[in-house]
C-alpha atoms as a PDB file:
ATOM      1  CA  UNK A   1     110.623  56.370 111.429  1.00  0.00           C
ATOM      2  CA  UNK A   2     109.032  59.543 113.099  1.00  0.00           C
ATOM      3  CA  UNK A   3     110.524  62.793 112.418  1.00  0.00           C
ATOM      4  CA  UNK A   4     111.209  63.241 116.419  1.00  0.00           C
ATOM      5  CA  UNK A   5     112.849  59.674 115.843  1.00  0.00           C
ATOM      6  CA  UNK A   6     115.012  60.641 112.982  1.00  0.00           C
ATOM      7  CA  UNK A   7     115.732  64.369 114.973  1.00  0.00           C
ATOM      8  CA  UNK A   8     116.609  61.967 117.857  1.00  0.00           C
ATOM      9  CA  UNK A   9     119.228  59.849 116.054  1.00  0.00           C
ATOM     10  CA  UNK A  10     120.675  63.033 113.772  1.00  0.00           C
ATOM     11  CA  UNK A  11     121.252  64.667 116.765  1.00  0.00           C
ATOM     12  CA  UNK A  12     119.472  67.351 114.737  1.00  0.00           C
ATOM     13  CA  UNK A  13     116.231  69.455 115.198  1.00  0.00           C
ATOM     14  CA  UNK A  14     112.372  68.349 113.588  1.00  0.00           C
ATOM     15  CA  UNK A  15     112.347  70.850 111.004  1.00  0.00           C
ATOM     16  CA  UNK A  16     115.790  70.277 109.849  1.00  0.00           C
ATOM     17  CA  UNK A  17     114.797  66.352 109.447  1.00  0.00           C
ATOM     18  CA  UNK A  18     111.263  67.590 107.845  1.00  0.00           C
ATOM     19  CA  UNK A  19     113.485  70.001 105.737  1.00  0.00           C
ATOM     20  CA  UNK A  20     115.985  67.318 104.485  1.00  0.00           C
ATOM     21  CA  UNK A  21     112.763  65.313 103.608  1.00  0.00           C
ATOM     22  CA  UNK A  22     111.858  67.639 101.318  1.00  0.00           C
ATOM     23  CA  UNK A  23     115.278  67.791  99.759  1.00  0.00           C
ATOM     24  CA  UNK A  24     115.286  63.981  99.449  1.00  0.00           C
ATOM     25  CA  UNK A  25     111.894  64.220  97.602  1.00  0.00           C
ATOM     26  CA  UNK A  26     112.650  66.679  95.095  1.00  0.00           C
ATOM     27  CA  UNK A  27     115.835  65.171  94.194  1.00  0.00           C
ATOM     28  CA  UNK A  28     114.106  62.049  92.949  1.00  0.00           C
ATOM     29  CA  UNK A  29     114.506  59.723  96.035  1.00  0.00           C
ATOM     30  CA  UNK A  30     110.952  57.593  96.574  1.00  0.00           C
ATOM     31  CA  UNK A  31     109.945  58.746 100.227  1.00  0.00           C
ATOM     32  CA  UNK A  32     107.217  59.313 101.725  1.00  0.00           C
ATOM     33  CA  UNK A  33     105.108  59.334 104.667  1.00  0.00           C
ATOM     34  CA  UNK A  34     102.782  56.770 106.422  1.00  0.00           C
ATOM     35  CA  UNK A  35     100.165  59.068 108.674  1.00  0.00           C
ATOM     36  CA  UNK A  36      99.024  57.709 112.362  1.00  0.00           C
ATOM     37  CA  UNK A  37      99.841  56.591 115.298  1.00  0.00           C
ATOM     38  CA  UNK A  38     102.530  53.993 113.766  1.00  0.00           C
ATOM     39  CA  UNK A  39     103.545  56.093 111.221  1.00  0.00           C
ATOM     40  CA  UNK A  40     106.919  57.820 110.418  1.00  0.00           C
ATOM     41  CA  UNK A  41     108.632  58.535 106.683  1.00  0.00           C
ATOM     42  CA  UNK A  42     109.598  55.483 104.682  1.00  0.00           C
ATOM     43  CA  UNK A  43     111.423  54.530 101.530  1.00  0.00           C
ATOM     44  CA  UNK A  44     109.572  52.868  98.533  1.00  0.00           C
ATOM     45  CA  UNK A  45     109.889  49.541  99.235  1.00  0.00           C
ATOM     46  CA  UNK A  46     112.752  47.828  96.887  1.00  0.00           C
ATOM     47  CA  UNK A  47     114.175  51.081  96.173  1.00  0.00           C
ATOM     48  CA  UNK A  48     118.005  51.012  96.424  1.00  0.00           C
ATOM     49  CA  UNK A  49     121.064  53.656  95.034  1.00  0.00           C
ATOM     50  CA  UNK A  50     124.299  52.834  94.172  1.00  0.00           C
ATOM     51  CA  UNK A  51     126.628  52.066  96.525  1.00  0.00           C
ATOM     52  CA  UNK A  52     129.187  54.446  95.842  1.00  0.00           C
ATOM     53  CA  UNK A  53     127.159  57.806  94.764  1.00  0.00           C
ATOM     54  CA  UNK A  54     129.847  58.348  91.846  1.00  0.00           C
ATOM     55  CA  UNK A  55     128.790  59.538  88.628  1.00  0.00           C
ATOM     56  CA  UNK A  56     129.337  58.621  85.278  1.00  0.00           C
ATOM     57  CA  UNK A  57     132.521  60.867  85.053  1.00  0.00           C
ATOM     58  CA  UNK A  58     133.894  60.628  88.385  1.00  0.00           C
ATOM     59  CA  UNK A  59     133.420  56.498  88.055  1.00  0.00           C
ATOM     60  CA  UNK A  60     135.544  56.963  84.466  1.00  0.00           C
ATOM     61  CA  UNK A  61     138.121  59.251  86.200  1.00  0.00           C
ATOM     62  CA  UNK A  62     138.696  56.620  89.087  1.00  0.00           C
ATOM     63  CA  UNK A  63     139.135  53.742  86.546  1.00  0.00           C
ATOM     64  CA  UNK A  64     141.025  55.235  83.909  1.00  0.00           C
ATOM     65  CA  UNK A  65     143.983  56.651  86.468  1.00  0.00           C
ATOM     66  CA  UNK A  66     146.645  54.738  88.043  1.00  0.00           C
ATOM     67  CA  UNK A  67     149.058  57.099  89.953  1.00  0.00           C
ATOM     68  CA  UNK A  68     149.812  53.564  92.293  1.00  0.00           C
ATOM     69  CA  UNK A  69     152.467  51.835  90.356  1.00  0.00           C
ATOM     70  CA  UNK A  70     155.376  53.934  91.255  1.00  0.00           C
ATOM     71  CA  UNK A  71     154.011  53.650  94.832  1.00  0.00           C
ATOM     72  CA  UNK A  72     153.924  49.618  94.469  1.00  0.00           C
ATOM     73  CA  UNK A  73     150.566  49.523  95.306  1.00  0.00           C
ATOM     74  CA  UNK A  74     149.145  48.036  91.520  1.00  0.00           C
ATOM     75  CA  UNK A  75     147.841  45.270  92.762  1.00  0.00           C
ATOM     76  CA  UNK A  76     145.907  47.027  95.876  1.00  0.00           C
ATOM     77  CA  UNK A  77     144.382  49.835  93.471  1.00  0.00           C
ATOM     78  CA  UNK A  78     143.324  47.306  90.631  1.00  0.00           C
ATOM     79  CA  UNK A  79     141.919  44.787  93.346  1.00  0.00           C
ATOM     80  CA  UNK A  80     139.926  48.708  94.788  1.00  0.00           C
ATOM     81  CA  UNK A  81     138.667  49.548  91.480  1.00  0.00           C
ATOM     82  CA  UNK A  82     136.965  46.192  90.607  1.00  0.00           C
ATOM     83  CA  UNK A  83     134.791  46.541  93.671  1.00  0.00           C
ATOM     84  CA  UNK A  84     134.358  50.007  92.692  1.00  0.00           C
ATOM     85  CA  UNK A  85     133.094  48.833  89.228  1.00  0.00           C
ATOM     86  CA  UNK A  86     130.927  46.447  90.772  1.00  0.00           C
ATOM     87  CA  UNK A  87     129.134  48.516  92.952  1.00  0.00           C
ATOM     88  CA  UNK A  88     128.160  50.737  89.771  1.00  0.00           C
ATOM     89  CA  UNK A  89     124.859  49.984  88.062  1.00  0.00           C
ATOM     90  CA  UNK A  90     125.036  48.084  84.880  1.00  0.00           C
ATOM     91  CA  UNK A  91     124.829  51.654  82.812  1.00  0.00           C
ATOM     92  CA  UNK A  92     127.574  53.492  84.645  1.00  0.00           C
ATOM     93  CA  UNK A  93     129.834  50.662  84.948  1.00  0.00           C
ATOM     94  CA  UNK A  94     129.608  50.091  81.225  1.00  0.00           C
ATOM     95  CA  UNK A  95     130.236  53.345  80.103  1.00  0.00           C
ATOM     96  CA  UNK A  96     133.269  54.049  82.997  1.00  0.00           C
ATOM     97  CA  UNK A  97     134.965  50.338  81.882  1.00  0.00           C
ATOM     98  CA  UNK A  98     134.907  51.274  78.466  1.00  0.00           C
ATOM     99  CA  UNK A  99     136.367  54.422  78.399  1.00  0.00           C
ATOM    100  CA  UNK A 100     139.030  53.024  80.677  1.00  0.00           C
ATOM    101  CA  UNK A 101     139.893  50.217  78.297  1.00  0.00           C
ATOM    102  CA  UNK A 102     140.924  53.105  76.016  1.00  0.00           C
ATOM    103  CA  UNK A 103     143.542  54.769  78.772  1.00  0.00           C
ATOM    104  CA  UNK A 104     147.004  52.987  80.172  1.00  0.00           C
ATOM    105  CA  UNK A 105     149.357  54.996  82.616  1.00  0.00           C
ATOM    106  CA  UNK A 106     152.824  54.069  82.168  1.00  0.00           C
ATOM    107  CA  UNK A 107     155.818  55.885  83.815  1.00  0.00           C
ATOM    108  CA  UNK A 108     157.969  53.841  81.344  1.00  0.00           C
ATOM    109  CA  UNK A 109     158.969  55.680  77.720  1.00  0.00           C
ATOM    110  CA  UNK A 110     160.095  54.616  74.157  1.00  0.00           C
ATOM    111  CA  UNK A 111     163.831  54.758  75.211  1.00  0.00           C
ATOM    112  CA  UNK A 112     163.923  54.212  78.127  1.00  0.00           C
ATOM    113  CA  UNK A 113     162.435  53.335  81.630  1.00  0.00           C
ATOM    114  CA  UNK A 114     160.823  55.870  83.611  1.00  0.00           C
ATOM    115  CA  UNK A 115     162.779  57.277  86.942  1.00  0.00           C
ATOM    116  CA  UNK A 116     162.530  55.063  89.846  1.00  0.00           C
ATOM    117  CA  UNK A 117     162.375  56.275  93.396  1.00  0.00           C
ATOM    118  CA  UNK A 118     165.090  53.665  94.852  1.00  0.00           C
ATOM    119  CA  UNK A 119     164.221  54.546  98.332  1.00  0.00           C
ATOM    120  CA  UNK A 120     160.188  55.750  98.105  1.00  0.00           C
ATOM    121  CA  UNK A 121     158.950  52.783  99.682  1.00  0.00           C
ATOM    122  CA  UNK A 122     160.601  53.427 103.191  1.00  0.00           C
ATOM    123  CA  UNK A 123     159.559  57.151 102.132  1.00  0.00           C
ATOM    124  CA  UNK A 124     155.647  55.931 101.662  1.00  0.00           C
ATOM    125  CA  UNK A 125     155.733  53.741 104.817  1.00  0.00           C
ATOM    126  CA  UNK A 126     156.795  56.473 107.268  1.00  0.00           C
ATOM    127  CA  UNK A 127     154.570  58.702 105.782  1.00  0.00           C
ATOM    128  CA  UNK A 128     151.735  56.269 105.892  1.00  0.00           C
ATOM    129  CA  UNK A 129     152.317  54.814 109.618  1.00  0.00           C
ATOM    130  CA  UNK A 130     153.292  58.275 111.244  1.00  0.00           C
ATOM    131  CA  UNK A 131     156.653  57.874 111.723  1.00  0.00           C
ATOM    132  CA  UNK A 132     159.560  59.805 112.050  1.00  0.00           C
ATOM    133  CA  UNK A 133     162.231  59.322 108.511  1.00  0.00           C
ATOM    134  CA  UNK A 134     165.602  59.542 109.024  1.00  0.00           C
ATOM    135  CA  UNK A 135     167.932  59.864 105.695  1.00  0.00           C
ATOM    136  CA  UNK A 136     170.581  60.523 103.986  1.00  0.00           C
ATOM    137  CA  UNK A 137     170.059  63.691 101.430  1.00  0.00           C
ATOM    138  CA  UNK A 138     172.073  65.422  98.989  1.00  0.00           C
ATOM    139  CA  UNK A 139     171.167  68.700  97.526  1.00  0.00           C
ATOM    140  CA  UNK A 140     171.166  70.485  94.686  1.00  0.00           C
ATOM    141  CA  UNK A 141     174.222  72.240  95.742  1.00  0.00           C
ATOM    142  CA  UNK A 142     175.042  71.335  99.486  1.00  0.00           C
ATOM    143  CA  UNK A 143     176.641  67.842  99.965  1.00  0.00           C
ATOM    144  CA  UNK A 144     174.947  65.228 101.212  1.00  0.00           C
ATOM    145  CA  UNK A 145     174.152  65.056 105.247  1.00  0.00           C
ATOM    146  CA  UNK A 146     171.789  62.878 107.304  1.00  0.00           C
ATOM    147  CA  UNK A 147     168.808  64.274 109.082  1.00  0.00           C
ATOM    148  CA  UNK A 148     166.093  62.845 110.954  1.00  0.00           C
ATOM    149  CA  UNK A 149     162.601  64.176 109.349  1.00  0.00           C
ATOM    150  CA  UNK A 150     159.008  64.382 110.221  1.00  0.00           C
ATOM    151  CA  UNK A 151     157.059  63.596 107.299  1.00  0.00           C
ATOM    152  CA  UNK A 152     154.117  65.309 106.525  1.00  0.00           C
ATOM    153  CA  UNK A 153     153.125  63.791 102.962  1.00  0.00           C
ATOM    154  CA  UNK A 154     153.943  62.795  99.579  1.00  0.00           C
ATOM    155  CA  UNK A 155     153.432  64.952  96.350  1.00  0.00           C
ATOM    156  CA  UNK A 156     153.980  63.029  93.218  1.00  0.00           C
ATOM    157  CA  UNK A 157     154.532  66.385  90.305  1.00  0.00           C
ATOM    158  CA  UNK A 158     156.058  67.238  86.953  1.00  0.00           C
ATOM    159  CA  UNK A 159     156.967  62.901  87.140  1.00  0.00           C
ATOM    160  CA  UNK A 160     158.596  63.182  90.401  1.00  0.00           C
ATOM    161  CA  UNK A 161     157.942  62.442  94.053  1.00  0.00           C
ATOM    162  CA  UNK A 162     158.360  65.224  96.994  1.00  0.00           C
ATOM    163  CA  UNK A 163     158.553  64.577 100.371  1.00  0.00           C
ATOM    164  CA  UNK A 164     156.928  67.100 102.781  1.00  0.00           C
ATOM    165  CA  UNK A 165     158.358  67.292 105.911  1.00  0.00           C
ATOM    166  CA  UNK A 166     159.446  69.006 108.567  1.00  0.00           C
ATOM    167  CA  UNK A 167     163.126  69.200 110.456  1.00  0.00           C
ATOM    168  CA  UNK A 168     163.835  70.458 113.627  1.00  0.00           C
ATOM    169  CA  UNK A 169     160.693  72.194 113.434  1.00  0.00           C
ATOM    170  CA  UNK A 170     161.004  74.141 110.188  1.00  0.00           C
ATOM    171  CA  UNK A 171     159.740  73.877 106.446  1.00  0.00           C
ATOM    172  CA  UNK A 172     161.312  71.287 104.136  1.00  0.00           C
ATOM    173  CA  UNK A 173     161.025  69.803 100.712  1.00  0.00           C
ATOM    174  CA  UNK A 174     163.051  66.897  99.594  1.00  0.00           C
ATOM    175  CA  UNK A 175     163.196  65.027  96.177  1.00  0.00           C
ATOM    176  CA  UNK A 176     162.860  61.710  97.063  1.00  0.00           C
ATOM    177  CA  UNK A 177     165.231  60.732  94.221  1.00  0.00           C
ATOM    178  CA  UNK A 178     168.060  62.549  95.946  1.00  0.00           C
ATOM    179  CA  UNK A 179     167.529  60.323  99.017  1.00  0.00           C
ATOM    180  CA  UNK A 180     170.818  58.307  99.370  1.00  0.00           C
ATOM    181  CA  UNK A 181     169.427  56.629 102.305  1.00  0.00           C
ATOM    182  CA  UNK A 182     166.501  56.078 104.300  1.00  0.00           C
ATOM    183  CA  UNK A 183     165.016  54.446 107.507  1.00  0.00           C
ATOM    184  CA  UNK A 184     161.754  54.450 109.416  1.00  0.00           C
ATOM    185  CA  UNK A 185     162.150  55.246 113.279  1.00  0.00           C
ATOM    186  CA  UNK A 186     159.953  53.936 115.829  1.00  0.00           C
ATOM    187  CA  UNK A 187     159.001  57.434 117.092  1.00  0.00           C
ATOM    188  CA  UNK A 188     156.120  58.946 116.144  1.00  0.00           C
ATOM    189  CA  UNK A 189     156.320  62.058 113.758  1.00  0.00           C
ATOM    190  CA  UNK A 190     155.477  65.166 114.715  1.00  0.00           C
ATOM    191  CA  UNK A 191     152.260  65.939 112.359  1.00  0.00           C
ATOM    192  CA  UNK A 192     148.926  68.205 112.565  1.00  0.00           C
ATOM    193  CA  UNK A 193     145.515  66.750 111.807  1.00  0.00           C
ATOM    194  CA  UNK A 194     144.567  69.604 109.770  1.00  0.00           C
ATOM    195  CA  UNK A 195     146.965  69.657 106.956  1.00  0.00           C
ATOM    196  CA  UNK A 196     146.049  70.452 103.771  1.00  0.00           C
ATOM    197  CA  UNK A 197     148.513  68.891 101.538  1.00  0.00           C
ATOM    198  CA  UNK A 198     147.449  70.710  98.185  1.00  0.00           C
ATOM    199  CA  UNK A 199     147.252  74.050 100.055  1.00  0.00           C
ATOM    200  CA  UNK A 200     151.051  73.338 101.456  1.00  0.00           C
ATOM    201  CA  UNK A 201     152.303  72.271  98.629  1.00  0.00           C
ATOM    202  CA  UNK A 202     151.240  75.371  96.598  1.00  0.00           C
ATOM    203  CA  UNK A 203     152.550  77.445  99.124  1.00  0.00           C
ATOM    204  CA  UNK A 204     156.114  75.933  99.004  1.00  0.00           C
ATOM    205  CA  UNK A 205     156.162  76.233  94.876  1.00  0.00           C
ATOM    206  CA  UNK A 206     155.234  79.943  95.074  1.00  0.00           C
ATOM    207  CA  UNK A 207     157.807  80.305  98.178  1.00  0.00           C
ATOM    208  CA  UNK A 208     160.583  78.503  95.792  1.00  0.00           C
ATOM    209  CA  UNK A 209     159.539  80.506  92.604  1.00  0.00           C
ATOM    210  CA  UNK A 210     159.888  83.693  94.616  1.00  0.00           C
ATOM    211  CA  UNK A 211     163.376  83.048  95.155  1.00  0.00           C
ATOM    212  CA  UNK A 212     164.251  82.295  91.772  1.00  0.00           C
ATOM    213  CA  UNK A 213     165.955  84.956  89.890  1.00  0.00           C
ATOM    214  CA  UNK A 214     163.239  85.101  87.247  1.00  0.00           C
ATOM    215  CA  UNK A 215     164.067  86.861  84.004  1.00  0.00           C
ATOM    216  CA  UNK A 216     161.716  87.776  81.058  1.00  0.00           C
ATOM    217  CA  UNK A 217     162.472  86.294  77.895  1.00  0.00           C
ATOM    218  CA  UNK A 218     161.683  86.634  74.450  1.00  0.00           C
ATOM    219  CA  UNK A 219     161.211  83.891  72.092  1.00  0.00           C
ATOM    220  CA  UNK A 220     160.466  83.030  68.487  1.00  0.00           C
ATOM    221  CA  UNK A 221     159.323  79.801  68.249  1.00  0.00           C
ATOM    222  CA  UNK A 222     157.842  76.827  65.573  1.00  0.00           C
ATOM    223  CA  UNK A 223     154.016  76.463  66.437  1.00  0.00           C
ATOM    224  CA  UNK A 224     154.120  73.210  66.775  1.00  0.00           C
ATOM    225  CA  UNK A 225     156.650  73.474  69.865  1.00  0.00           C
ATOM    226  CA  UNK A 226     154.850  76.149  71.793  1.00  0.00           C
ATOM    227  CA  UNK A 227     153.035  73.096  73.645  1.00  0.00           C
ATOM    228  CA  UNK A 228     156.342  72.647  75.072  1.00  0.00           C
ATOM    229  CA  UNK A 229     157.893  76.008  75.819  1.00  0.00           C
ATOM    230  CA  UNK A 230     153.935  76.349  77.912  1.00  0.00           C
ATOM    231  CA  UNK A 231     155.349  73.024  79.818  1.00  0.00           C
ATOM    232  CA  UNK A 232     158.571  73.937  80.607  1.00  0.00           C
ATOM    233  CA  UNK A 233     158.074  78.636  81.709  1.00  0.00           C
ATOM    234  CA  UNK A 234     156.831  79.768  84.749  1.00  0.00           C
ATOM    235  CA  UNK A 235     154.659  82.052  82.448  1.00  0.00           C
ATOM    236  CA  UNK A 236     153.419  82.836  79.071  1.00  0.00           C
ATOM    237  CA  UNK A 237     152.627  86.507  78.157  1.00  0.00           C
ATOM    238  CA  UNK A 238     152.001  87.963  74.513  1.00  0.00           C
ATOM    239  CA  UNK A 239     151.975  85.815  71.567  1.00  0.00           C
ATOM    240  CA  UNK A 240     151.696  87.052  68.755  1.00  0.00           C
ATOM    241  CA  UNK A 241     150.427  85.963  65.283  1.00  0.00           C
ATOM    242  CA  UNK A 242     152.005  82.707  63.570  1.00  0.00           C
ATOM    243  CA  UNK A 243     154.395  83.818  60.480  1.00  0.00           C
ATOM    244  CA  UNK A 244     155.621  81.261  58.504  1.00  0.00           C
ATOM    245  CA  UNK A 245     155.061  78.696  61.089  1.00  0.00           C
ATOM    246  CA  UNK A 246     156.824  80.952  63.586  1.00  0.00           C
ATOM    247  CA  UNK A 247     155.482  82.482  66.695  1.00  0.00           C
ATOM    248  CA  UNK A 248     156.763  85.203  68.485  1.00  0.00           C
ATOM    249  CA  UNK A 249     156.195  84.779  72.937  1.00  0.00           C
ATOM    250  CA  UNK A 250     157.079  86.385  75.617  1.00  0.00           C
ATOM    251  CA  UNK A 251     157.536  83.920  78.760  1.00  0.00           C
ATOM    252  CA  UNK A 252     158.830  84.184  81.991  1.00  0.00           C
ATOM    253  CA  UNK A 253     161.547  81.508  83.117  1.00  0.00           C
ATOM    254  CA  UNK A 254     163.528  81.350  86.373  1.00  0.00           C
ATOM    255  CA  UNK A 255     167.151  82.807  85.117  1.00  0.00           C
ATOM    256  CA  UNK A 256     169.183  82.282  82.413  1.00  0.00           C
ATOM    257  CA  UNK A 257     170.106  78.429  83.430  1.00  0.00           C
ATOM    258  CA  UNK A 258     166.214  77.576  82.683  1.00  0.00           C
ATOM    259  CA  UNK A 259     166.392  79.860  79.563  1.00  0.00           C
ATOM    260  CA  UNK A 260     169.338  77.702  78.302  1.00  0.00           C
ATOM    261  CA  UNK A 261     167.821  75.004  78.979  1.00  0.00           C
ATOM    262  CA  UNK A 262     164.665  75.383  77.425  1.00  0.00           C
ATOM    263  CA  UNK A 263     166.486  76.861  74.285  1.00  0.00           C
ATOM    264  CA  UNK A 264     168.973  73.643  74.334  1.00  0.00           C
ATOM    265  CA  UNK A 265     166.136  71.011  74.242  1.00  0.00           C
ATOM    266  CA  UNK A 266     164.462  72.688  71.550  1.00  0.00           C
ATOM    267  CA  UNK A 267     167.537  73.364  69.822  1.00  0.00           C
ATOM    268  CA  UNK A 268     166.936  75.120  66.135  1.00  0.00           C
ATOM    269  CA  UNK A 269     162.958  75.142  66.198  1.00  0.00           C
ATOM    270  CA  UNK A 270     163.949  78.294  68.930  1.00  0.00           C
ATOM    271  CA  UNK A 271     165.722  81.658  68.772  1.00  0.00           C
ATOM    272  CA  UNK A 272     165.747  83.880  72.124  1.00  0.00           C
ATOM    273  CA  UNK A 273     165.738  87.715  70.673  1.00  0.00           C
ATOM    274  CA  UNK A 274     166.255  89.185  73.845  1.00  0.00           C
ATOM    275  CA  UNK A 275     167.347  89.791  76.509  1.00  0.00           C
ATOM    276  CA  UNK A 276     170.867  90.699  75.067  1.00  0.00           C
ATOM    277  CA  UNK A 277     172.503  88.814  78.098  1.00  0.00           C
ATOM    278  CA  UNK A 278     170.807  85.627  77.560  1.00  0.00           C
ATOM    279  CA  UNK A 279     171.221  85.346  74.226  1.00  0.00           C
ATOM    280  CA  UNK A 280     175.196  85.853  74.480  1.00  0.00           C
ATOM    281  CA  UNK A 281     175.327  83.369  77.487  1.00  0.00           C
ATOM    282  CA  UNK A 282     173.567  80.765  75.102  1.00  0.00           C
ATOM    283  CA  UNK A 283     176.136  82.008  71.895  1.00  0.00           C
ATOM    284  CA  UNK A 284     178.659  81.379  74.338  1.00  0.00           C
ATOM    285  CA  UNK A 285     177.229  77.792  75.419  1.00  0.00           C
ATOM    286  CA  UNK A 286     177.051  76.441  71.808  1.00  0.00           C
ATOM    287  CA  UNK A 287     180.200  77.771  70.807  1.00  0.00           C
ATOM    288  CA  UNK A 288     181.923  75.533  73.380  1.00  0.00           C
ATOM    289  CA  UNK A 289     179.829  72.896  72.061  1.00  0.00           C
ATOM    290  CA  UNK A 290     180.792  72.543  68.677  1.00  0.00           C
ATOM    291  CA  UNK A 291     184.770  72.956  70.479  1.00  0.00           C
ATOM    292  CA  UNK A 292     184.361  69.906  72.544  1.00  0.00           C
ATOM    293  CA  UNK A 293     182.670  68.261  69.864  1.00  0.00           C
ATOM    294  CA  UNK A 294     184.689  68.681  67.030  1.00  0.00           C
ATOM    295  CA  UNK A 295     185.658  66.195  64.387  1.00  0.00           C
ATOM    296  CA  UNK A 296     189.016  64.586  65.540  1.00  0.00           C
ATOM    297  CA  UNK A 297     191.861  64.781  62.851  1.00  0.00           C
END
């Protein structure tokens, strides 16, 4: 095709198309131009890319990541990524399958099954068709009411899903596993075409941590747990050198709930030097512990 051809059909200007063929040709693409009256720019006959454009790594993060199951859609995502694999050339599709033979996602643990979601799928289907939720939720610390909802999306973080809605036209965030109940309407939710989940969804966890009363708290902790005290805080500050297999941290936790918590799970492989406050609350904690739990005469 003709440059004015191409310009014509891009809906773009002749040196834009003339400037793109130069851009194809430099990144390795075989074109090139046929001079005369029937001439125009051409591909090397035969030549072909692959279908998808993935890389090597972007190919092996597809394949090796199933976020589906708890969604019920296994079946649709493994039937997706075998025409994804097949549409790789024979290099990239041996390197990607390989590397994803070596990863399985399970929500499942040792112990014990992994949370499930009772009511997600009505969740997923109102959020996929546009529709307007109505449930049944119980909060944290409110008792449980019924509201109609219009969803917005679905976060799946930290092992749990959030819905993002909206209700009666302001800002809400529901865990779907505190849904007692929920149905799909037939009216159509309320929902902008620009919405950037990611963005919202940041801006609602730095809303919620805002609110939290956050304390500072002072730790000495194994090395070998530190991995999960960065899991579990808000925010890590000064460490300082190991001693003994000890590590001194200062981390930032939202109140002294969390801090018990945190101290709780990793019971003796944790000491909190200070604050004063949080340390007595936690004193206070284990020494009703060892009340409730002791031997029986």
């Amino acid at each position: 095709m003709s440059a004015s051809q191409l310009a014509y059909e891009l809906e773009v200007s002749e040196r834009t198309v003339m400037r793109d063929i130069d851009a194809l040709s430099t990144s390795g693409f075989p074109v090139y131009a046929e001079r005369g009256r029937h001439g125009g720019f051409e591909l090397l006959p035969g030549f072909t890319t692959d279908l998808t454009g993935l890389t090597v790594e972007e190919a092996t993060a597809l394949l090796s990541a199933d976020a589906s199951a708890s969604l019920g859609m296994t079946a649709s995502f493994a039937s997706a990524m075998r025409k994804v694999a097949a549409s790789l050339p024979e290099d990239q599709r041996r390197v990607a399958t390989g590397v994803a033979d070596r990863v399985l996602v399970r929500p499942d643990g040792w112990l014990g099954d992994g949370p499930r979601d009772q009511h997600l799928g009505v969740v997923q289907q109102a959020v996929f068709e546009g529709r307007r939720l109505r449930i049944e939720y119980e909060g944290r610390a409110r008792p449980a009411r019924v509201r109609t909802v219009d969803p917005l999306g679905l976060v799946h973080a930290a092992g749990s899903w959030y819905l993002l809605a909206t209700c009666d036209g302001q800002d809400r965030t529901y865990r779907v596993g505190r849904i007692l109940f929920a149905t799909v309407t037939d009216d159509p939710a309320q929902r902008s075409a620009t919405i950037d989940l990611a963005a919202m969804w940041d801006a609602r966890r730095a809303q919620f941590r805002e609110t939290r009363n956050l304390v500072d708290v002072r730790l000495r902790v194994r090395a070998e747990c530190v991995k999960q005290v960065e899991a579990t805080a808000i925010q890590i500050g000064e460490v300082c050198d190991e001693r003994d297999g000890w590590l001194e941290l200062n981390v930032v936790l939202g109140g002294s709930a969390h801090a018990g918590s945190l101290v709780w799970m990793l019971g003796d492989d944790c000491e909190v030097l200070g604050p004063a406050e949080v340390r007595a609350q936690i004193h206070l904690r284990a020494q009703r512990m060892m009340s409730s739990h002791a031997p029986k005469t």
